[in-house]
N, C-alpha and C. Protein backbone atom coordinates (compact mmCIF):
# COMPACT_ATOMS: atom_id res chain seq x y z
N UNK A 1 -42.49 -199.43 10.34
CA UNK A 1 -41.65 -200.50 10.85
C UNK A 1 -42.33 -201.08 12.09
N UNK A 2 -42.33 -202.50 11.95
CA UNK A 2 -42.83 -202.53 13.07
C UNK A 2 -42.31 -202.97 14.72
N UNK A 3 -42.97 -203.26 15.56
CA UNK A 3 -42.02 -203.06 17.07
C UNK A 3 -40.64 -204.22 17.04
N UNK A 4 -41.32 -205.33 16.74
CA UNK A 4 -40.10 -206.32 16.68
C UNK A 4 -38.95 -205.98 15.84
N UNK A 5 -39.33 -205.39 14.28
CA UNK A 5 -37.93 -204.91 13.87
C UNK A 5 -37.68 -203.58 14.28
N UNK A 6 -37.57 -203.33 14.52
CA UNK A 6 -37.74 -201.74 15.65
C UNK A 6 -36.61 -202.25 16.74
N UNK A 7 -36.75 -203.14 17.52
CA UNK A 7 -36.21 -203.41 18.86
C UNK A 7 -35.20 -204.11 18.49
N UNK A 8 -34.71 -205.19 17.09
CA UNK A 8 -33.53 -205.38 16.42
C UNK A 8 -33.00 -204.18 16.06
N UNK A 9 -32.93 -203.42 15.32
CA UNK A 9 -32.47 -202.18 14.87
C UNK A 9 -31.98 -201.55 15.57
N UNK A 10 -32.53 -201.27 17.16
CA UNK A 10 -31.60 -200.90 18.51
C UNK A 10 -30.90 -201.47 18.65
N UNK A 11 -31.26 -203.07 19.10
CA UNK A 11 -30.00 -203.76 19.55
C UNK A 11 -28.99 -203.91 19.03
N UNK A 12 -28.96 -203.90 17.28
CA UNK A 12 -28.11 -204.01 16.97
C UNK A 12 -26.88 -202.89 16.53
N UNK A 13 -27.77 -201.54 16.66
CA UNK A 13 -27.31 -200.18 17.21
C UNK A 13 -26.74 -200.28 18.16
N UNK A 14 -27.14 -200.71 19.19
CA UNK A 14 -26.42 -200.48 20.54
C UNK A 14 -24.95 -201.01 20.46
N UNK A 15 -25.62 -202.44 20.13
CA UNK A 15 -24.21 -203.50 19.93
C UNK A 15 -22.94 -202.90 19.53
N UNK A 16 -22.82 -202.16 18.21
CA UNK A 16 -22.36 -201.37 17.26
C UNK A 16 -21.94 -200.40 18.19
N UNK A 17 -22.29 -199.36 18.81
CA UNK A 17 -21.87 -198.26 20.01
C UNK A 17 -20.94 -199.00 20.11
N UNK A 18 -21.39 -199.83 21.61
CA UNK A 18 -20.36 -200.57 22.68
C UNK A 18 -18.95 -201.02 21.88
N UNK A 19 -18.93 -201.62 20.50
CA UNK A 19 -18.26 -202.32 19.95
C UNK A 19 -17.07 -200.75 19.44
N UNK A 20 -17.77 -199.43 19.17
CA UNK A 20 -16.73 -198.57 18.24
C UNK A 20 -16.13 -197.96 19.94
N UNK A 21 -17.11 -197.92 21.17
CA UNK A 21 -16.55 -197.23 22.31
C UNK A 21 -15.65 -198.17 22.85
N UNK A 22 -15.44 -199.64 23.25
CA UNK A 22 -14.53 -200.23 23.33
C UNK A 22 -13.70 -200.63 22.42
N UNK A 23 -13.56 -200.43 21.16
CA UNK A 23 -12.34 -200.13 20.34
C UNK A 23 -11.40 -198.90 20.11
N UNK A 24 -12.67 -197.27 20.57
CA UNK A 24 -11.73 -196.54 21.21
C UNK A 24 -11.14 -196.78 22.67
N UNK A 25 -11.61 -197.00 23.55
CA UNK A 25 -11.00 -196.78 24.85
C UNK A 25 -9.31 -197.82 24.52
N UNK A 26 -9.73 -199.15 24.00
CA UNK A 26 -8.42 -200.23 23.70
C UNK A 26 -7.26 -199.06 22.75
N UNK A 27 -8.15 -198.27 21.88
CA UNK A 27 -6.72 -197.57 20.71
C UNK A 27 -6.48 -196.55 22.14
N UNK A 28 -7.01 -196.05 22.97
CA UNK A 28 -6.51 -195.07 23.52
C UNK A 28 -5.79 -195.53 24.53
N UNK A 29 -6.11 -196.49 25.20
CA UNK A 29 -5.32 -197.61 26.47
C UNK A 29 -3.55 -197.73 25.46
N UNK A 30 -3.39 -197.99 24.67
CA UNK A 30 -2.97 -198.86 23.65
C UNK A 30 -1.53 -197.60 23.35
N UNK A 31 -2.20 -196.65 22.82
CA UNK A 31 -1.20 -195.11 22.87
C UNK A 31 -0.61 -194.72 24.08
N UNK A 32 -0.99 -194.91 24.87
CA UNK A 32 -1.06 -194.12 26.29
C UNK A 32 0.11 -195.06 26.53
N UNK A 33 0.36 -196.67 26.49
CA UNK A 33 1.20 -197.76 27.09
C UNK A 33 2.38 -197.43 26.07
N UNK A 34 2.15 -197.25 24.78
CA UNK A 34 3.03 -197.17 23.54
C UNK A 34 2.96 -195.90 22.87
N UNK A 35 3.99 -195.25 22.95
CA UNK A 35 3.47 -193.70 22.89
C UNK A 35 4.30 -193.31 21.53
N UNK A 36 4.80 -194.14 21.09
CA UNK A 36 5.75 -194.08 19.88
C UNK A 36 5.89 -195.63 19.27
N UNK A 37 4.46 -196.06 18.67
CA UNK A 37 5.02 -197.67 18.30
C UNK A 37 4.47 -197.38 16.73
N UNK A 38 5.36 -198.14 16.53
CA UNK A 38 5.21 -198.74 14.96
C UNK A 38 4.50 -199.06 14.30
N UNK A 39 3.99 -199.28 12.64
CA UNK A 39 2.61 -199.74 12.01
C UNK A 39 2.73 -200.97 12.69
N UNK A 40 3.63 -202.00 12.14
CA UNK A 40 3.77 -202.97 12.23
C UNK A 40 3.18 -203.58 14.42
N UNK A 41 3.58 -202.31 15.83
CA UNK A 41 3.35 -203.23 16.59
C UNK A 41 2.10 -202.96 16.86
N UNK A 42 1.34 -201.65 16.33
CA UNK A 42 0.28 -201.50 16.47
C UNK A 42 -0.76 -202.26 15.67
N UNK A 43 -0.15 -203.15 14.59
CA UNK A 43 -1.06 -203.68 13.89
C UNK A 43 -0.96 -205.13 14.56
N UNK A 44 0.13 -205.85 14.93
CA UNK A 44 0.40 -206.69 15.91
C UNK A 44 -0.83 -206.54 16.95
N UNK A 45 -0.65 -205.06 17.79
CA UNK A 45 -1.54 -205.34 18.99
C UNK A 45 -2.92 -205.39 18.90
N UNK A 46 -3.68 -204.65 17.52
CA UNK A 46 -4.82 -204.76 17.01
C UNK A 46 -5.18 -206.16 16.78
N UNK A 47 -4.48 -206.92 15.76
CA UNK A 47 -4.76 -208.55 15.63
C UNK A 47 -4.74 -209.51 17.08
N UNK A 48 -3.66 -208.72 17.88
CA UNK A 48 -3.84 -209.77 18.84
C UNK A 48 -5.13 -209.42 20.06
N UNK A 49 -5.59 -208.74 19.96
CA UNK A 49 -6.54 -208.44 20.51
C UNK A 49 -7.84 -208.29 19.88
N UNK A 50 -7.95 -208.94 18.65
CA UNK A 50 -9.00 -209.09 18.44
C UNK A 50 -9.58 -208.24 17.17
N UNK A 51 -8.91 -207.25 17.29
CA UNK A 51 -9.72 -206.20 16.24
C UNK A 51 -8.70 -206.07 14.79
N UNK A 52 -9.89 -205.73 13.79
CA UNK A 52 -9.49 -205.77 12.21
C UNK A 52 -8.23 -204.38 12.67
N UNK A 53 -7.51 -205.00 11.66
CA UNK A 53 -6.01 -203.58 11.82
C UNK A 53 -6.30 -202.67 11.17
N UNK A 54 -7.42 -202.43 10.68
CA UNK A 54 -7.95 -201.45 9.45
C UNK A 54 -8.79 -200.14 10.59
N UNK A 55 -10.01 -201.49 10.77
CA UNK A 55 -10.75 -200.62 11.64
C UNK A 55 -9.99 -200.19 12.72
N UNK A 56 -8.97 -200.25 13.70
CA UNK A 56 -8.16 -200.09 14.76
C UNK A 56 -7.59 -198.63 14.23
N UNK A 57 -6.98 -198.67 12.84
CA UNK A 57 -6.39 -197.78 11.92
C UNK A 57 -6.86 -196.37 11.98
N UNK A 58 -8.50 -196.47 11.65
CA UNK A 58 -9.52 -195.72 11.51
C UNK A 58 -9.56 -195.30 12.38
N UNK A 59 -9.84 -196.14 13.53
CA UNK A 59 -10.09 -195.21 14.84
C UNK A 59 -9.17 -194.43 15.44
N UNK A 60 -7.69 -194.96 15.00
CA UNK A 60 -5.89 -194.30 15.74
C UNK A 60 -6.43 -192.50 15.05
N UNK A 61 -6.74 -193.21 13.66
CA UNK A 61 -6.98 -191.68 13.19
C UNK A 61 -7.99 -190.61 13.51
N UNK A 62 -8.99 -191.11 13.92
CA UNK A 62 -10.08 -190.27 14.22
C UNK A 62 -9.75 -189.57 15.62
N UNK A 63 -9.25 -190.48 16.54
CA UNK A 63 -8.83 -189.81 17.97
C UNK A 63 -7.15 -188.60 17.77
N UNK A 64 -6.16 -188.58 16.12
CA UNK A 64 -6.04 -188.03 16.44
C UNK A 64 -6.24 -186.85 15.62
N UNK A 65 -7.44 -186.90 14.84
CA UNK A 65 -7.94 -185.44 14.44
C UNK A 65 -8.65 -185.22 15.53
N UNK A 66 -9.20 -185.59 16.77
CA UNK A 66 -10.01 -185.38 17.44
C UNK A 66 -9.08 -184.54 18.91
N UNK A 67 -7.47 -185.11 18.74
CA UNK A 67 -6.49 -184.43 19.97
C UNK A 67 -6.03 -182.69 18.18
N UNK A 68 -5.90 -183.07 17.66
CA UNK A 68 -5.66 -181.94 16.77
C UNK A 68 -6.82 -180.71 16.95
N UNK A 69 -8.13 -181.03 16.90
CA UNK A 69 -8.81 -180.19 17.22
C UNK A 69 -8.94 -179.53 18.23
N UNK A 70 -8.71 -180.46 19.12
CA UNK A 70 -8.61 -179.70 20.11
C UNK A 70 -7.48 -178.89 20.87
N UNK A 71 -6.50 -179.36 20.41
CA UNK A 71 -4.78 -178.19 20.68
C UNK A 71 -5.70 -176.82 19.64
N UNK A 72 -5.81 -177.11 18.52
CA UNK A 72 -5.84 -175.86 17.62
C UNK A 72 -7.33 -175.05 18.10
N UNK A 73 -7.98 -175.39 18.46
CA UNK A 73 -9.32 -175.39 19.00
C UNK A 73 -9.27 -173.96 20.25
N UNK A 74 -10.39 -173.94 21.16
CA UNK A 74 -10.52 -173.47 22.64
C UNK A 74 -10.95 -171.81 21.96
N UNK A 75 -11.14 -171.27 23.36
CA UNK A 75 -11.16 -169.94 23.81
C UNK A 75 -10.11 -169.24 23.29
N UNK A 76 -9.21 -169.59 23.71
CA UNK A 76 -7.55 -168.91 24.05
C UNK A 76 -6.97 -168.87 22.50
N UNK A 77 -7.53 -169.79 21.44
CA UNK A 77 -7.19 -169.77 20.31
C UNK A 77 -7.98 -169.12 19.41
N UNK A 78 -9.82 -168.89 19.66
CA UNK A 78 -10.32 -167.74 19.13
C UNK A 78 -9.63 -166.18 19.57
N UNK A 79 -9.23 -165.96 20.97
CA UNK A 79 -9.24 -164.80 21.42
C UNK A 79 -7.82 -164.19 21.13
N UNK A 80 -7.09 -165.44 20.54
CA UNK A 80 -5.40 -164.99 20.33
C UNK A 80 -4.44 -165.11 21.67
N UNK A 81 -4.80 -165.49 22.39
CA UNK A 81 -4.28 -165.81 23.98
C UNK A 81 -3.22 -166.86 23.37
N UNK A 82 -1.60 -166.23 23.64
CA UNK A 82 -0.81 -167.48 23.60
C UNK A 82 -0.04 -167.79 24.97
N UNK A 83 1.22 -168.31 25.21
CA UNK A 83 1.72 -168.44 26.42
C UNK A 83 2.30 -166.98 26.94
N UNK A 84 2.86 -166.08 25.92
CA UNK A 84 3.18 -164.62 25.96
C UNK A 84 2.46 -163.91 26.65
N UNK A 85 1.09 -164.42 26.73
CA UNK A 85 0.13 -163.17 27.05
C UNK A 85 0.19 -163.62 28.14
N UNK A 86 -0.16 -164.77 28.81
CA UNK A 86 -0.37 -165.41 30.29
C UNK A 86 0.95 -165.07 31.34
N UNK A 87 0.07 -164.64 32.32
CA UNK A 87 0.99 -164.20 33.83
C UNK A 87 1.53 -165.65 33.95
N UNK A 88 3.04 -165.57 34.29
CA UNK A 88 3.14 -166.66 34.32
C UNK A 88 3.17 -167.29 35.49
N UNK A 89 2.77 -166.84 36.89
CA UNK A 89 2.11 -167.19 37.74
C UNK A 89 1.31 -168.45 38.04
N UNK A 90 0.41 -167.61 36.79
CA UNK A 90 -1.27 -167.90 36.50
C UNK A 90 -0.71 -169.17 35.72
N UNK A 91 -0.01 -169.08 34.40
CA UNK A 91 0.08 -170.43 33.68
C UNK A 91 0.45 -171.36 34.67
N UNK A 92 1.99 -171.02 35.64
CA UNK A 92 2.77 -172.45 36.83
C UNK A 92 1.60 -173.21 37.25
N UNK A 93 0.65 -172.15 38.03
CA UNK A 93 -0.56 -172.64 38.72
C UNK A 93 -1.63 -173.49 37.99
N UNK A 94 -1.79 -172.92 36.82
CA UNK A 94 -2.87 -173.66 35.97
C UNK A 94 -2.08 -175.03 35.33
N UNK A 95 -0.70 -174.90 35.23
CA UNK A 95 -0.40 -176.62 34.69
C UNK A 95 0.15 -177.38 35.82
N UNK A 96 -0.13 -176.94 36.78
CA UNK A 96 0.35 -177.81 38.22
C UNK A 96 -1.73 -178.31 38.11
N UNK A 97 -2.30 -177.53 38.04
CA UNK A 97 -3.71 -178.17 38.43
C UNK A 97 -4.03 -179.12 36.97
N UNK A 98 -3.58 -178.49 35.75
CA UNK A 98 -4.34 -179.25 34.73
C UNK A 98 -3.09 -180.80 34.62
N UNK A 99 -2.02 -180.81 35.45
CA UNK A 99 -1.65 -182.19 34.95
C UNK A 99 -2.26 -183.46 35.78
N UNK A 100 -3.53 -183.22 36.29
CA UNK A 100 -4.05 -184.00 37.04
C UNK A 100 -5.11 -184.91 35.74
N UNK A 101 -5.52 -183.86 34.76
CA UNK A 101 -6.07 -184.11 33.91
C UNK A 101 -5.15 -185.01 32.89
N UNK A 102 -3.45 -184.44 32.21
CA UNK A 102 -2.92 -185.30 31.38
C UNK A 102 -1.85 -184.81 31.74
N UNK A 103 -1.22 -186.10 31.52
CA UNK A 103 0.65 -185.98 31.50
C UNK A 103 1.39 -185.04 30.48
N UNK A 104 0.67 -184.66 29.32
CA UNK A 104 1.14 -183.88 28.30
C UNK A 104 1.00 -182.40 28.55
N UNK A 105 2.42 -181.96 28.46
CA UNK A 105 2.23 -180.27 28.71
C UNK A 105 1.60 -179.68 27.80
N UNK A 106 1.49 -180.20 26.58
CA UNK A 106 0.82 -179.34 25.57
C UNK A 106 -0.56 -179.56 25.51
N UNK A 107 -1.33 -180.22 26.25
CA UNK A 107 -2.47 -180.40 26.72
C UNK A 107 -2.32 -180.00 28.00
N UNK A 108 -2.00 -180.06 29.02
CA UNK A 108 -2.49 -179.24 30.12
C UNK A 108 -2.25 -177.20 29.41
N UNK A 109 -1.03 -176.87 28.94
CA UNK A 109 -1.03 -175.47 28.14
C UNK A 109 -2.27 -175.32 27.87
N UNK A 110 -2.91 -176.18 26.84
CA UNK A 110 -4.21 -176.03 25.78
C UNK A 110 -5.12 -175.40 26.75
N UNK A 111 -5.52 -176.26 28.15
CA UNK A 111 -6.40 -176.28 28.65
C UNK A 111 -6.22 -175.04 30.10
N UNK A 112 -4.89 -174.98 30.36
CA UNK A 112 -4.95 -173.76 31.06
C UNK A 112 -4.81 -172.22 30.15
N UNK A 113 -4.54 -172.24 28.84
CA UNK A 113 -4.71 -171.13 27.87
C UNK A 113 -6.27 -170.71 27.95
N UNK A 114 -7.08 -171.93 27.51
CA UNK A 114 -8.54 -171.44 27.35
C UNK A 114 -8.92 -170.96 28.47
N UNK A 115 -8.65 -171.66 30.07
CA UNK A 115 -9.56 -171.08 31.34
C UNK A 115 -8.61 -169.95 31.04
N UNK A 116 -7.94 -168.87 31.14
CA UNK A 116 -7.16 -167.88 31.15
C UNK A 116 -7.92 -166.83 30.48
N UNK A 117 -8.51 -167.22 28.83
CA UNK A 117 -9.14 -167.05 27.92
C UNK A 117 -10.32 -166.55 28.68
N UNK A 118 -11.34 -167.41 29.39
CA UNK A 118 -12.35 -166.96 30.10
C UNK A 118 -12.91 -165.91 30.30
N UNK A 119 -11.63 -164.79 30.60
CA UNK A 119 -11.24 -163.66 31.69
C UNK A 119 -10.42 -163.25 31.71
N UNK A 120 -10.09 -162.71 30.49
CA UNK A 120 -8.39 -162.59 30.68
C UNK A 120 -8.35 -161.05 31.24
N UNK A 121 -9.46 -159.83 31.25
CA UNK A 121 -9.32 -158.74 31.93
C UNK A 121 -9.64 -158.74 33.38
N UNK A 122 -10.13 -160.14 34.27
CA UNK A 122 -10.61 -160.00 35.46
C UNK A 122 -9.63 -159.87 36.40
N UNK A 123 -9.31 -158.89 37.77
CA UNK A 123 -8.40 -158.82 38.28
C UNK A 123 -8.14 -160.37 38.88
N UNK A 124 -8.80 -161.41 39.27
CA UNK A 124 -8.43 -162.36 40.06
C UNK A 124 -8.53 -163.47 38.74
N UNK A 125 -7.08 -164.13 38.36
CA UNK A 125 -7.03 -165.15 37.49
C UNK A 125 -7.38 -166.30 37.93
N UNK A 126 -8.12 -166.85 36.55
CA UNK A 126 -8.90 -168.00 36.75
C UNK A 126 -8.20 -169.13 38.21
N UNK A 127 -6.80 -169.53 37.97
CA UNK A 127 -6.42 -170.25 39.13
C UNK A 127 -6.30 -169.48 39.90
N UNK A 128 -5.91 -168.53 39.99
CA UNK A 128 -6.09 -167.85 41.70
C UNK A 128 -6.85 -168.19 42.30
N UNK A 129 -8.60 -167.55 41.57
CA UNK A 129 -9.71 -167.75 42.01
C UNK A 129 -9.75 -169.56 42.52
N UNK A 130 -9.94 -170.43 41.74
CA UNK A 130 -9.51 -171.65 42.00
C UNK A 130 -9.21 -172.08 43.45
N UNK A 131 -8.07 -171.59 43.29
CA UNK A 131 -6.86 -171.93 44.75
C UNK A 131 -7.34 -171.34 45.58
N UNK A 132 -8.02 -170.09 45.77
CA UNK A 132 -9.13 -169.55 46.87
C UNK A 132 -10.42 -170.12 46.89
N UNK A 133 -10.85 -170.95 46.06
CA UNK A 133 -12.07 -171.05 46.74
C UNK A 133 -12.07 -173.11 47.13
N UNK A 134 -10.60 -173.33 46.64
CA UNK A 134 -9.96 -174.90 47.25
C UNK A 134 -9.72 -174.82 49.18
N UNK A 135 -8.98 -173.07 49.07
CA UNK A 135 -8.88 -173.17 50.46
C UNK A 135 -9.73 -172.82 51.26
N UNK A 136 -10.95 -171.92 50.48
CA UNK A 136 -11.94 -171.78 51.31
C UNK A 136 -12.45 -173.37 51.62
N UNK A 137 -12.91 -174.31 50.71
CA UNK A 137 -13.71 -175.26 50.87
C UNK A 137 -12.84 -176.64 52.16
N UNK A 138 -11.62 -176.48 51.59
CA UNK A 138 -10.93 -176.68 53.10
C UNK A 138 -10.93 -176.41 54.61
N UNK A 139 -10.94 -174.86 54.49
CA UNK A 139 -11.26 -174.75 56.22
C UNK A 139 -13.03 -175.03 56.16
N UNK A 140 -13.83 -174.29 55.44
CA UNK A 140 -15.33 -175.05 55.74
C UNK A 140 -15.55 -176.39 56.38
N UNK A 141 -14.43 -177.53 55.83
CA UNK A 141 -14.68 -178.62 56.12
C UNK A 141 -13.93 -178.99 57.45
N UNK A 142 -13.47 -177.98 58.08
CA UNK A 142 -13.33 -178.02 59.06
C UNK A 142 -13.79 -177.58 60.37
N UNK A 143 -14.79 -177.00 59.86
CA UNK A 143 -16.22 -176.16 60.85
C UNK A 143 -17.50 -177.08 61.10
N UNK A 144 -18.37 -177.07 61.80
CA UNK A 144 -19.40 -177.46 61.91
C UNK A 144 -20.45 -176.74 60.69
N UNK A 145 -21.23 -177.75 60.93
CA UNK A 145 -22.50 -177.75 59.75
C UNK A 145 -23.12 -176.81 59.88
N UNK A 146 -23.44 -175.90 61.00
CA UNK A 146 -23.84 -174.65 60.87
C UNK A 146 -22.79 -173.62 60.77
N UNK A 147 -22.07 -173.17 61.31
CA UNK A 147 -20.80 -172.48 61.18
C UNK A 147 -20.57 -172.34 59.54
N UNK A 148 -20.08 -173.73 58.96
CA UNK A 148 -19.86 -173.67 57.83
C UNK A 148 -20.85 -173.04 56.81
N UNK A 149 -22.39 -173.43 56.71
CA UNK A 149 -23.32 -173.13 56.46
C UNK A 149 -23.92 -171.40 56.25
N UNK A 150 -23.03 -170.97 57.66
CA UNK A 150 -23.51 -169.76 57.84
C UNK A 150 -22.65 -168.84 56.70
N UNK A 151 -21.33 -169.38 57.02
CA UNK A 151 -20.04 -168.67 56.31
C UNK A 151 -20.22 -168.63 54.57
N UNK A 152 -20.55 -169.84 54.20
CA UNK A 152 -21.34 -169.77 52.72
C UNK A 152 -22.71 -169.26 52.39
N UNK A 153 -23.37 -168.61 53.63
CA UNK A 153 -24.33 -168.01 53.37
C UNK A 153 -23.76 -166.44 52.73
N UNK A 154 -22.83 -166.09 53.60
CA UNK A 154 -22.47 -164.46 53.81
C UNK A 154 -21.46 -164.50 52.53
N UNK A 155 -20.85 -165.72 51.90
CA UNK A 155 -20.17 -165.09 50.86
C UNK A 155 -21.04 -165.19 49.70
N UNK A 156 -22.11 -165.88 49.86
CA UNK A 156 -22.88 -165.94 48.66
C UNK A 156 -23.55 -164.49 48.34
N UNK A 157 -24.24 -164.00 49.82
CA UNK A 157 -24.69 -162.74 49.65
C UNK A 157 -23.54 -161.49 49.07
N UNK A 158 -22.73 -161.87 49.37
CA UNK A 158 -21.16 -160.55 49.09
C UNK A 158 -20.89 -161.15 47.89
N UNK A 159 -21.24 -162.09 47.27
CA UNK A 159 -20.79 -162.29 45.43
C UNK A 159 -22.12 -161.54 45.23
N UNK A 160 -23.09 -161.72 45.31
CA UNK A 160 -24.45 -161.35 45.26
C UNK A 160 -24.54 -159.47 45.12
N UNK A 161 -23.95 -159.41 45.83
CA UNK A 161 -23.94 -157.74 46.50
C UNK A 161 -22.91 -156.94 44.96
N UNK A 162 -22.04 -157.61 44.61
CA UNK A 162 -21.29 -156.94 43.89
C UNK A 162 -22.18 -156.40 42.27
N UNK A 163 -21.90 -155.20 41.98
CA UNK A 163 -22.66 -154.49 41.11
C UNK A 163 -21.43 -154.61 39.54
N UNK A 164 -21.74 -154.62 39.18
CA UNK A 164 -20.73 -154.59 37.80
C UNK A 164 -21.78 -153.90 36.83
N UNK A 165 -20.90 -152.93 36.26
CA UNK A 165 -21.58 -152.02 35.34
C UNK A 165 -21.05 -153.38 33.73
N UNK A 166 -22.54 -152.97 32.86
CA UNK A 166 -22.54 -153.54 31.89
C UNK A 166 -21.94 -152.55 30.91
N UNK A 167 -21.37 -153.16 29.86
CA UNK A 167 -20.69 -152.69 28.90
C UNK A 167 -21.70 -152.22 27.97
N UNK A 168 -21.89 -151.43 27.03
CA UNK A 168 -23.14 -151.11 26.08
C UNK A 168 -22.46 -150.93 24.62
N UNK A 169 -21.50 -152.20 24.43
CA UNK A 169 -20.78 -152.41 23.36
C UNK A 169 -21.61 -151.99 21.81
C-alpha cells in the first residue's frame, strides 16, 4: 500500500474513532440526564441530535453489556466476597469514598467489594489504610519541604523494614 493511501486509511480510521467515542460519551451524557426514558424519547433524542437511532441503539447496548460486566465482574466476584463478608465499617467507608466516582450504590458496592477483595486477610482494610495515608498526606502538607520530606523518608524506610514471611503454597 502505498503512503498516500496509507495516510487516508488513518484518517479515515481516526475519523471513525472520534465519531463511535462521541456517540458514546452523547449515549452516556444522554442516560445519566434520562435515567428511565423510553424507545420512543431516546430515539427522539438520537434523531435530534444527529445520530442514526439504530446506531445510538447499538451503542445504548454495548455500554450496557459493558456496566453488566462489570457489576458481575471484579476481584470480590472471583474470590466470592459479598456484602456479608465485608466489615461493615470498611464497606460505610469505602461507599462514602467510591460515591465520588458514581451516584449508583450498586456501583460504588461493586467497586468497594473488589478493593476489599484485594486483602481481605490484611489486618488494616483497604479504606482504613486509605483514610490513613489521606491524613497522613494532609498534615505533610502542612510542614515544610524538608520536615515533610524527612517524615516520608522514615515511613518509607519502616514499610521497607517490614519482613513478611512468604507463603510456600
Amino acid at each position: 500500500m502505498d503512503t498516500a493511501r496509507m495516510a487516508g486509511s488513518l484518517r479515515r480510521y481516526a475519523r471513525r474513532m472520534k465519531a463511535e467515542r462521541e456517540l458514546r460519551e452523547a449515549v452516556t451524557d444522554f442516560f445519566l440526564s434520562h435515567p428511565e426514558p423510553s424507545d420512543k424519547e431516546f430515539h427522539e433524542w438520537a434523531e435530534g441530535h444527529g445520530f442514526d437511532k439504530h446506531e445510538a441503539e447499538e451503542e445504548a447496548y454495548k455500554l450496557a453489556t459493558l456496566m453488566s460486566q462489570f457489576l458481575r465482574g471484579g476481584r470480590a466476584n472471583t474470590a466470592g466476597i459479598t456484602v456479608a463478608d465485608a466489615d461493615p465499617d470498611e464497606l460505610a467507608a469505602g461507599m462514602e469514598v467510591e460515591a465520588e466516582h458514581s451516584p449508583d450504590t450498586g456501583t460504588q458496592e461493586r467497586i468497594v467489594l473488589d478493593h476489599i477483595a484485594e486483602a481481605p486477610d490484611s489486618p488494616l482494610g483497604y479504606y482504613e489504610g486509605l483514610l490513613l495515608l489521606e491524613s497522613l498526606r494532609e498534615k505533610l502538607a502542612g510542614l515544610d519541604g524538608d520536615e515533610a520530606a524527612d517524615i516520608i523518608a522514615k515511613f518509607k524506610a519502616l514499610v521497607e523494614d517490614i519482613e513478611v514471611e512468604e507463603d510456600d503454597d
